[in-house]
N, C-alpha and C. Protein backbone atom coordinates (compact mmCIF):
# COMPACT_ATOMS: atom_id res chain seq x y z
N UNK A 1 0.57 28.14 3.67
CA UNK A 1 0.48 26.84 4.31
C UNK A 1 1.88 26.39 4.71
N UNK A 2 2.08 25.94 5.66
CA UNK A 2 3.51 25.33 6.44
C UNK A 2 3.10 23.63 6.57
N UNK A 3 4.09 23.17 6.15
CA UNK A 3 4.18 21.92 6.72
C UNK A 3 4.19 21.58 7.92
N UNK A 4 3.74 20.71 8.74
CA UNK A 4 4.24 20.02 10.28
C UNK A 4 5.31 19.19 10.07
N UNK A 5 4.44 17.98 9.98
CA UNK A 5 4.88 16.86 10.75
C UNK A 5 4.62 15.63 9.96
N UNK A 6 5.01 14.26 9.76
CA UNK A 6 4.68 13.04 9.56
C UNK A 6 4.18 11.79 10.39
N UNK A 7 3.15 11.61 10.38
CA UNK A 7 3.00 10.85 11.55
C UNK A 7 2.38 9.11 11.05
N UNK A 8 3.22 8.64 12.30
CA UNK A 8 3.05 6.98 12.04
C UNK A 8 1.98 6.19 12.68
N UNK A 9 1.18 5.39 11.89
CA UNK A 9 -0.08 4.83 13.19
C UNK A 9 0.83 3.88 14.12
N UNK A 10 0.66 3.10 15.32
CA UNK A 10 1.48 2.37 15.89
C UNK A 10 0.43 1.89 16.47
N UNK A 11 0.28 0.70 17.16
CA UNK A 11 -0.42 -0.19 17.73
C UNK A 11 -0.60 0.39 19.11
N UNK A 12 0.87 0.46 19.21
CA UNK A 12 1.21 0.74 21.18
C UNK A 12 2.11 1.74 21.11
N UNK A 13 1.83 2.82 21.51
CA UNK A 13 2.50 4.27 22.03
C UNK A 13 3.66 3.80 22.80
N UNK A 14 3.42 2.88 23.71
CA UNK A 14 4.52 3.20 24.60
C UNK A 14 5.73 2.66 23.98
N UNK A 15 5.60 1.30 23.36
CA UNK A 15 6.56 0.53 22.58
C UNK A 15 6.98 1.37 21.52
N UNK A 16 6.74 2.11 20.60
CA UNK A 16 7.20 2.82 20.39
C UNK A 16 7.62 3.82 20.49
N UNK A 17 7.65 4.59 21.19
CA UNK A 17 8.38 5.35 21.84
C UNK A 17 9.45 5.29 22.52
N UNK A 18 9.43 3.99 23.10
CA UNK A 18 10.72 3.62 23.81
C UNK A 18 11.90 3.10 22.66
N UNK A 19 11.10 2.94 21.76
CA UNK A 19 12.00 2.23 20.30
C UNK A 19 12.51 3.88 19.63
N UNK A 20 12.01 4.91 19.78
CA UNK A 20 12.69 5.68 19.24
C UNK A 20 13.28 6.53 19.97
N UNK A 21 13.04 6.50 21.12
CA UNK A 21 13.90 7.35 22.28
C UNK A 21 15.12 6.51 22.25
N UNK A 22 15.23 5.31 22.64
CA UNK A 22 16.67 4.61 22.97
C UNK A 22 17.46 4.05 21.75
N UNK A 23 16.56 3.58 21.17
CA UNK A 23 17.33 3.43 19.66
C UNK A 23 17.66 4.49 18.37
N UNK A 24 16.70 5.15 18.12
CA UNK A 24 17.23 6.45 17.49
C UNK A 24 17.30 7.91 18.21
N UNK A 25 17.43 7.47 19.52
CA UNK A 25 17.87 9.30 20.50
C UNK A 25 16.61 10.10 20.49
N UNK A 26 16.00 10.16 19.69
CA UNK A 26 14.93 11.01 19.59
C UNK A 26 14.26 11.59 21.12
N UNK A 27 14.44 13.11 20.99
CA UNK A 27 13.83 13.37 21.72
C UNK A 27 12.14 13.76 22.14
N UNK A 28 11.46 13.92 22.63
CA UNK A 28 10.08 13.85 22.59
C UNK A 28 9.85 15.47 22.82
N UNK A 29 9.12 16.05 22.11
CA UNK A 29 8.46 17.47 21.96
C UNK A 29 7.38 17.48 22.90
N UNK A 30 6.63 17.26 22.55
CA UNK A 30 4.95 16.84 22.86
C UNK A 30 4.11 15.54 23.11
N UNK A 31 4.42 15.34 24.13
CA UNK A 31 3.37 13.75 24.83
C UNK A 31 1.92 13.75 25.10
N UNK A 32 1.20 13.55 24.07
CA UNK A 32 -0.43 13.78 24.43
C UNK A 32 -0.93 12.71 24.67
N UNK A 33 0.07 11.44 24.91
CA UNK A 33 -1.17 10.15 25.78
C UNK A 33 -0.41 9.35 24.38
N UNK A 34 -2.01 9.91 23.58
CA UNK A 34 -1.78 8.77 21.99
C UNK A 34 -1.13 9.28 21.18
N UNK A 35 -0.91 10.35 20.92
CA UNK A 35 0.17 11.25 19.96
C UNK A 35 1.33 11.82 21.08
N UNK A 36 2.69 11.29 20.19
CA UNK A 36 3.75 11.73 20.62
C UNK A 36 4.41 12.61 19.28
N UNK A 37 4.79 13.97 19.82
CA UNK A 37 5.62 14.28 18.54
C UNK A 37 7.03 14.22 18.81
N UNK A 38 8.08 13.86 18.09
CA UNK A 38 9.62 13.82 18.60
C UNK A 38 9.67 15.20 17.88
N UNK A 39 11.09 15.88 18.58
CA UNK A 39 12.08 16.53 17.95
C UNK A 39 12.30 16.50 16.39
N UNK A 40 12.66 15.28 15.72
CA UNK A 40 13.05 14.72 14.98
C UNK A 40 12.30 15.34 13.45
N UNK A 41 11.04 15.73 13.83
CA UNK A 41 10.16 15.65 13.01
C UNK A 41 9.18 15.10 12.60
N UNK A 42 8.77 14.60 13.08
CA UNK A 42 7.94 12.96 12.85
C UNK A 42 7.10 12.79 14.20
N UNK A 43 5.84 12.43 13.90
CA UNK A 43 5.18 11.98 15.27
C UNK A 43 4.73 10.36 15.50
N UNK A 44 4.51 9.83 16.64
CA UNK A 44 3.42 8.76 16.25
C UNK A 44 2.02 8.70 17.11
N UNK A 45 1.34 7.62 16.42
CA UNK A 45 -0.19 7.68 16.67
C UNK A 45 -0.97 6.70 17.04
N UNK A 46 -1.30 6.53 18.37
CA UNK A 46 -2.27 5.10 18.74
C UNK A 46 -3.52 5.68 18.52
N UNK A 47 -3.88 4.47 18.14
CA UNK A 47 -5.53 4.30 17.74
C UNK A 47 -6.29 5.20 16.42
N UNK A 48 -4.96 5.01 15.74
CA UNK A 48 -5.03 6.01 14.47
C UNK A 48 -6.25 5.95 13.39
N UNK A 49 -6.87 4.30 13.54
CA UNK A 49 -8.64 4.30 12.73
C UNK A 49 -9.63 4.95 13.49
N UNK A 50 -9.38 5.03 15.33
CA UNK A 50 -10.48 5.58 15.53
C UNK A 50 -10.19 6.94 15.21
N UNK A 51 -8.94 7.58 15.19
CA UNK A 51 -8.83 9.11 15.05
C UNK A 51 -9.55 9.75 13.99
N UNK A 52 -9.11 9.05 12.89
CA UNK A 52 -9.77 9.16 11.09
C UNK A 52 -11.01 8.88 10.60
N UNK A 53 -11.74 7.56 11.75
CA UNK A 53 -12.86 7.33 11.06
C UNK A 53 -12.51 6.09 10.16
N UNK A 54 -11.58 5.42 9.80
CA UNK A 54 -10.95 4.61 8.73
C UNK A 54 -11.48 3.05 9.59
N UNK A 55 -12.53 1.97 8.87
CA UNK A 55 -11.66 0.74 8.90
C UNK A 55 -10.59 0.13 9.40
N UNK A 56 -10.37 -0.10 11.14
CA UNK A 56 -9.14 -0.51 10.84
C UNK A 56 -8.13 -1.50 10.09
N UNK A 57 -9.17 -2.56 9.71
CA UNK A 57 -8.77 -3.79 8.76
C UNK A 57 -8.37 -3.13 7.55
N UNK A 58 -8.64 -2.03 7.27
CA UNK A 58 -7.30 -1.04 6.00
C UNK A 58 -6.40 -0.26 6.29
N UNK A 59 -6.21 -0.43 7.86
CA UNK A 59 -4.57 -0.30 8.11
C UNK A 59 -3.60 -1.24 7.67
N UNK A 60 -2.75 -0.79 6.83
CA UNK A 60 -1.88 -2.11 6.21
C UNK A 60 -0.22 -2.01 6.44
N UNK A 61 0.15 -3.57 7.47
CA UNK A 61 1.50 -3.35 7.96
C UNK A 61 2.07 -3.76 7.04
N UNK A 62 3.07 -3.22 7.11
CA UNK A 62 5.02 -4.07 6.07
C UNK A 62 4.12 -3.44 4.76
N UNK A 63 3.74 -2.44 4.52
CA UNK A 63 3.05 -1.28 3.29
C UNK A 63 4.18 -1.65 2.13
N UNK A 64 6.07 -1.32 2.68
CA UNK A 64 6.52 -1.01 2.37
C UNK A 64 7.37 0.25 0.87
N UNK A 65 5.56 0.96 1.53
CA UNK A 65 6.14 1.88 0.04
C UNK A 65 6.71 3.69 1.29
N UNK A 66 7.25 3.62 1.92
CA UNK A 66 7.66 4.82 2.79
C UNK A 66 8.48 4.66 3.30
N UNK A 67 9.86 5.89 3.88
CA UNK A 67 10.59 5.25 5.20
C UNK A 67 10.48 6.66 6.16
N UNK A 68 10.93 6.10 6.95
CA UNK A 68 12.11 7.33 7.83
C UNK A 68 13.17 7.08 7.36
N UNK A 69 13.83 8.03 7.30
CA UNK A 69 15.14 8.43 6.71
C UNK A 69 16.46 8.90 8.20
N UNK A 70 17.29 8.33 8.83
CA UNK A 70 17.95 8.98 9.73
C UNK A 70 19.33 8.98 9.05
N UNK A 71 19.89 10.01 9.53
CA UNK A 71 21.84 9.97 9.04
C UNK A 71 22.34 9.94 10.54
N UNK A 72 23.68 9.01 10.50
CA UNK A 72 24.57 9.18 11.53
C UNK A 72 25.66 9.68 11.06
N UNK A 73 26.44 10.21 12.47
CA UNK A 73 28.40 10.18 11.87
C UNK A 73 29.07 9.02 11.86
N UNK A 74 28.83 8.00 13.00
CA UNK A 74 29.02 7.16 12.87
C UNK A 74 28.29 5.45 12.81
N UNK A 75 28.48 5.02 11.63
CA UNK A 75 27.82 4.44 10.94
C UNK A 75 28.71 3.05 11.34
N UNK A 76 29.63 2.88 12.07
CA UNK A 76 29.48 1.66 13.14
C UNK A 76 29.07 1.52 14.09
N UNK A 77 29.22 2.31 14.66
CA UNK A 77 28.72 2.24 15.59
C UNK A 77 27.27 2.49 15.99
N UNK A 78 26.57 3.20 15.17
CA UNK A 78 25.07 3.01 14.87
C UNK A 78 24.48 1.11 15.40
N UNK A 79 25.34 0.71 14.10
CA UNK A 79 25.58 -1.18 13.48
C UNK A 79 25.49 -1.66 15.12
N UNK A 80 26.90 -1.58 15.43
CA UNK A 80 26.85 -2.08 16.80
C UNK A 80 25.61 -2.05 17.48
N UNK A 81 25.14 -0.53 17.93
CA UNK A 81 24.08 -0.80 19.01
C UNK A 81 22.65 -1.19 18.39
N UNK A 82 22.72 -1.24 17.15
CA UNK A 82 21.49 -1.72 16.17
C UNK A 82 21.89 -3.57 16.96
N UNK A 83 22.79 -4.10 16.97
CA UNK A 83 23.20 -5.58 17.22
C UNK A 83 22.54 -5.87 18.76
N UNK A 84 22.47 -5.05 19.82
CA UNK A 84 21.73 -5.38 20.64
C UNK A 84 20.11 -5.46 20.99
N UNK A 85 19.54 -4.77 19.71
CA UNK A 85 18.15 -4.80 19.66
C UNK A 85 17.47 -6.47 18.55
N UNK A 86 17.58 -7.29 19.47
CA UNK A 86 17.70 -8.54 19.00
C UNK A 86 16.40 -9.16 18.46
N UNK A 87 15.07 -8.39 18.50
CA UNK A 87 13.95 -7.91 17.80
C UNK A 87 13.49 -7.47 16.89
N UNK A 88 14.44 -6.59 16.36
CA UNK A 88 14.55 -5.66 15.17
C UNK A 88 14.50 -6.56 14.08
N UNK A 89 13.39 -6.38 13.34
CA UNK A 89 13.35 -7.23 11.89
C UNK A 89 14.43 -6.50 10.58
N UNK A 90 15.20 -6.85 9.95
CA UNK A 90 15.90 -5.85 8.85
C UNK A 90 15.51 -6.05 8.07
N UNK A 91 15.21 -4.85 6.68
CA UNK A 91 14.46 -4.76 5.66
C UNK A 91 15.83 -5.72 4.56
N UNK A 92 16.99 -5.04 5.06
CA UNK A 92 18.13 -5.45 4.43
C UNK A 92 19.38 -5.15 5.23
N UNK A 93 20.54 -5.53 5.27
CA UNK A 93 21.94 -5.79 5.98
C UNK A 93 22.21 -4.65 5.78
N UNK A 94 23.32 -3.87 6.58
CA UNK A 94 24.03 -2.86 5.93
C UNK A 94 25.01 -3.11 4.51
N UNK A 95 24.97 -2.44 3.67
CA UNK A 95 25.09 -2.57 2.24
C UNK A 95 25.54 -1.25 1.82
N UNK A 96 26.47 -0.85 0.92
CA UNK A 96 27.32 0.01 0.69
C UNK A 96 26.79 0.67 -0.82
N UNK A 97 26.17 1.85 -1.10
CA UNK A 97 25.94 2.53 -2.12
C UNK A 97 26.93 2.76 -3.13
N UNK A 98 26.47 2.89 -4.26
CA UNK A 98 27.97 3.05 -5.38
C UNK A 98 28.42 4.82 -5.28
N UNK A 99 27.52 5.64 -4.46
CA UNK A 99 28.17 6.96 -4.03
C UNK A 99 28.85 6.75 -2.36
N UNK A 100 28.78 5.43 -2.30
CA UNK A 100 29.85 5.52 -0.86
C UNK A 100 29.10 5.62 0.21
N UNK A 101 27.68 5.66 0.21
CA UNK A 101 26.74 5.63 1.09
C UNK A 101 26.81 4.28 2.05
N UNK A 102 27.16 4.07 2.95
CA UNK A 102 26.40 2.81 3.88
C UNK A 102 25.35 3.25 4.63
N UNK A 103 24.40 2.10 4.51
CA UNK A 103 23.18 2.46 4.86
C UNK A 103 22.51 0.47 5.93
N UNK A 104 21.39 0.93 6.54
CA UNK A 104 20.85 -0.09 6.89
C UNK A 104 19.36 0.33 6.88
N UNK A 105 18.37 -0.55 6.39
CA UNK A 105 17.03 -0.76 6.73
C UNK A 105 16.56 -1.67 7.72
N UNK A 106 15.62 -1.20 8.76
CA UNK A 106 14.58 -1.77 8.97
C UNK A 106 13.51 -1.42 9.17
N UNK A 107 12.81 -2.66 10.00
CA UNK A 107 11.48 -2.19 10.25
C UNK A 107 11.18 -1.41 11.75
N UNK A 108 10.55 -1.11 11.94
CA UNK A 108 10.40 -0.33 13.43
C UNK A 108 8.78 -0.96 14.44
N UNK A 109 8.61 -1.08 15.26
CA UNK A 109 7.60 -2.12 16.02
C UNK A 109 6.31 -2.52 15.10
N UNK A 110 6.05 -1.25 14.65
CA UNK A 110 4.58 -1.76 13.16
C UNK A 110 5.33 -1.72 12.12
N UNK A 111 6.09 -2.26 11.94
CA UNK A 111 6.46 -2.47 10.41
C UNK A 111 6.79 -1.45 9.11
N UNK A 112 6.72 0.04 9.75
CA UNK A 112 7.55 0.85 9.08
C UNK A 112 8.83 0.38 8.89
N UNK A 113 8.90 1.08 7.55
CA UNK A 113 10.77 0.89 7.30
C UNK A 113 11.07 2.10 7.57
N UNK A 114 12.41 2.31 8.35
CA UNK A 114 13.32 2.61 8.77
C UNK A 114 14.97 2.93 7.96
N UNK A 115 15.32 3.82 7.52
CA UNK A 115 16.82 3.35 6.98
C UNK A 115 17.66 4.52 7.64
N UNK A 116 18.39 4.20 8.16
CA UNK A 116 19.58 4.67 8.34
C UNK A 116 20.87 5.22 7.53
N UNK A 117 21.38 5.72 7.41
CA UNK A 117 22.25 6.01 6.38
C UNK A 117 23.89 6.96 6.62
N UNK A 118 24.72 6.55 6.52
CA UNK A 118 25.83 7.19 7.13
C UNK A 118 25.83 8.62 6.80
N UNK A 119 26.27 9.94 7.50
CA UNK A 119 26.34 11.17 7.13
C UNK A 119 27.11 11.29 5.66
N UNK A 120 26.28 12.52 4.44
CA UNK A 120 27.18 12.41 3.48
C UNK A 120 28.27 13.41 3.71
N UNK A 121 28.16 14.25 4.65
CA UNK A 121 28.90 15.01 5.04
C UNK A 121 30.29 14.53 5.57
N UNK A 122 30.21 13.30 6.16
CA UNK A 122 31.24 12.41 6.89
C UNK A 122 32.06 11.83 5.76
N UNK A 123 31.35 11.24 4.70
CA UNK A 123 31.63 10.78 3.71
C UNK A 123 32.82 11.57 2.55
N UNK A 124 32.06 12.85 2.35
CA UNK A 124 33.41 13.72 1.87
C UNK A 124 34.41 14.30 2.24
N UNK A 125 33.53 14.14 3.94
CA UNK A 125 35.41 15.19 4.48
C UNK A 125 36.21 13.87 4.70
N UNK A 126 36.08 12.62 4.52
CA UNK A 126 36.69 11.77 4.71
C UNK A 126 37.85 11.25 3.52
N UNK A 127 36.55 11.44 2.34
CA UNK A 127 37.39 11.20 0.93
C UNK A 127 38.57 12.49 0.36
N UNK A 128 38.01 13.62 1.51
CA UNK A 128 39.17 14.96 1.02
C UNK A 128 40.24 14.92 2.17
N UNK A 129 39.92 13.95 3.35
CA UNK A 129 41.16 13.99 4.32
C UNK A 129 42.33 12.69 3.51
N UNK A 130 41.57 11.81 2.85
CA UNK A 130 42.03 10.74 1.94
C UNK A 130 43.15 11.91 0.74
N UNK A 131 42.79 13.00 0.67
CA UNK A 131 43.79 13.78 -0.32
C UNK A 131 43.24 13.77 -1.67
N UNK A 132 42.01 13.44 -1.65
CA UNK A 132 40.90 13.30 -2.85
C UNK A 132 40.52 15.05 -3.35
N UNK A 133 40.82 15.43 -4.48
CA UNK A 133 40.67 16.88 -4.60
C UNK A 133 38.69 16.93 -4.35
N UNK A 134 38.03 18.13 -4.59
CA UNK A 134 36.60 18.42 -4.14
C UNK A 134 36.55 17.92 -6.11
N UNK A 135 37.10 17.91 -6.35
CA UNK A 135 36.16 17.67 -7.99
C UNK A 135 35.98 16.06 -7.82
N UNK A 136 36.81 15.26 -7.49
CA UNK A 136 37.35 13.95 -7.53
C UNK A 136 36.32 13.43 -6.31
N UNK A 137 36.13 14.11 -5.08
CA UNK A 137 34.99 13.73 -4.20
C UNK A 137 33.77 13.83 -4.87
N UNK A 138 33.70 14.94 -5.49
CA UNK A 138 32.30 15.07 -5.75
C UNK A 138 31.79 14.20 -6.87
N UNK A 139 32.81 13.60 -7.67
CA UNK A 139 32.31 12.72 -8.72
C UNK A 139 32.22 11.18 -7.77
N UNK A 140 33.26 10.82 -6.99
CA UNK A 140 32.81 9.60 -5.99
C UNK A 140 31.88 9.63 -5.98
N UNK A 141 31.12 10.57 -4.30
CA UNK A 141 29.90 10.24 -4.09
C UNK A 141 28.99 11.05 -4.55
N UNK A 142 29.03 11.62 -5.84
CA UNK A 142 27.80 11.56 -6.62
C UNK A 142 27.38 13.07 -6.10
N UNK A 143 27.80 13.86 -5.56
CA UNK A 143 27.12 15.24 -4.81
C UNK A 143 27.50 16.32 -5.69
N UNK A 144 27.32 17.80 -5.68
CA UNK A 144 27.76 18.55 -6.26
C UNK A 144 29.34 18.95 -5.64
N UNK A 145 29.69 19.54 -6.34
CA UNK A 145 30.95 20.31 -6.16
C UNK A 145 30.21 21.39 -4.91
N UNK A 146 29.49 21.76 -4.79
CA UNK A 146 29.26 23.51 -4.15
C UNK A 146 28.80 22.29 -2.44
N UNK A 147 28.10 21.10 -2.87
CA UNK A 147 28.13 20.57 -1.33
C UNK A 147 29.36 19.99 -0.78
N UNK A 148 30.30 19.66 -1.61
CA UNK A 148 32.03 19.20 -1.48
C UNK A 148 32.31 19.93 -0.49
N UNK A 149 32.08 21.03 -1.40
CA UNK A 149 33.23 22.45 -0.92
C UNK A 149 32.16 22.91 0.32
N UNK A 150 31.38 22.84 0.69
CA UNK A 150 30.56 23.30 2.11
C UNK A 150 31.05 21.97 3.14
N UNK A 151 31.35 20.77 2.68
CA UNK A 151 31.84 19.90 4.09
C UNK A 151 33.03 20.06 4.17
N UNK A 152 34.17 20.80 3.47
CA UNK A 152 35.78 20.78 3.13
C UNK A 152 35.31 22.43 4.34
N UNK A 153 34.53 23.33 4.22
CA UNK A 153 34.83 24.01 4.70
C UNK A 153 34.07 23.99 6.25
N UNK A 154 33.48 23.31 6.69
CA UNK A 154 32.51 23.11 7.89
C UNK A 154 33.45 22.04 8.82
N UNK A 155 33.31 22.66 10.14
CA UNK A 155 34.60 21.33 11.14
C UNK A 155 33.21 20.48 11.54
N UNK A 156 34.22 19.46 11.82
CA UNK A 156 32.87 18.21 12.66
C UNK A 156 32.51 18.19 13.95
């Protein structure tokens, strides 16, 4: 058995889609009308009770027990163009992890959460360009030594 895909119910295909093409880049694989699959991994889904057979009155928005998960390199500039989507509900502000993580949540047009999260990869070659030895990074942000030493040796 292989895994696919994760897929999100959404009200309106098109609105979302345009929310993850321009705001998270995502590119689109497969456009079947009501199912879109991105690149990314992840698909979404209009009219997802009639697909299942389900009640739709037990579709339940702001669930909040799931996310998407995205990493950037740059994690201002993410912020920034997150600042022109003046719609965007946030689950929470960008907020700084005690492994050095900055991250932002939100929600996405149905009320999935969303988090964003700065590359951890960015994060250590940053703390070893800082002159931080790989033992001393890897106790910062919390990673192993053997993933230290794979971003000390990988260019950006």
């Amino acid at each position: 058995m292989k895994y696919q895909v994760s897929l999100l119910a959404v009200k309106d295909i098109e609105v979302s889609k345009k929310f993850y093409k321009e705001l998270f880049e995502q590119e689109i694989e497969l456009d079947l009308g009501k199912n879109v699959t991105f690149k990314g991994g992840f698909a979404i889904q209009e009219d997802f009770a009639w697909l299942t057979g389900i009640n739709p009155d037990t579709i339940i928005q702001k669930s909040n027990n799931m996310e998407l998960y995205f990493e950037v390199d740059d994690f201002d500039e993410f912020i920034e163009k997150l600042n022109y989507y003046k719609d965007v509900e946030f689950v929470h502000k960008p907020l700084k992890h005690e492994w050095q993580q900055r991250v932002v949540r939100i929600y996405d047009p149905d009320k999935h959460i969303i988090e964003i999260g700065e590359s951890m990869e960015v994060i250590a070659r940053r703390y070893l360009s800082e002159g931080y030895s790989v033992e001393e990074t890897s106790k910062i942000i919390q990673h192993p030594i053997k993933f230290v030493k794979q971003c000390e040796n990988s260019k950006e």
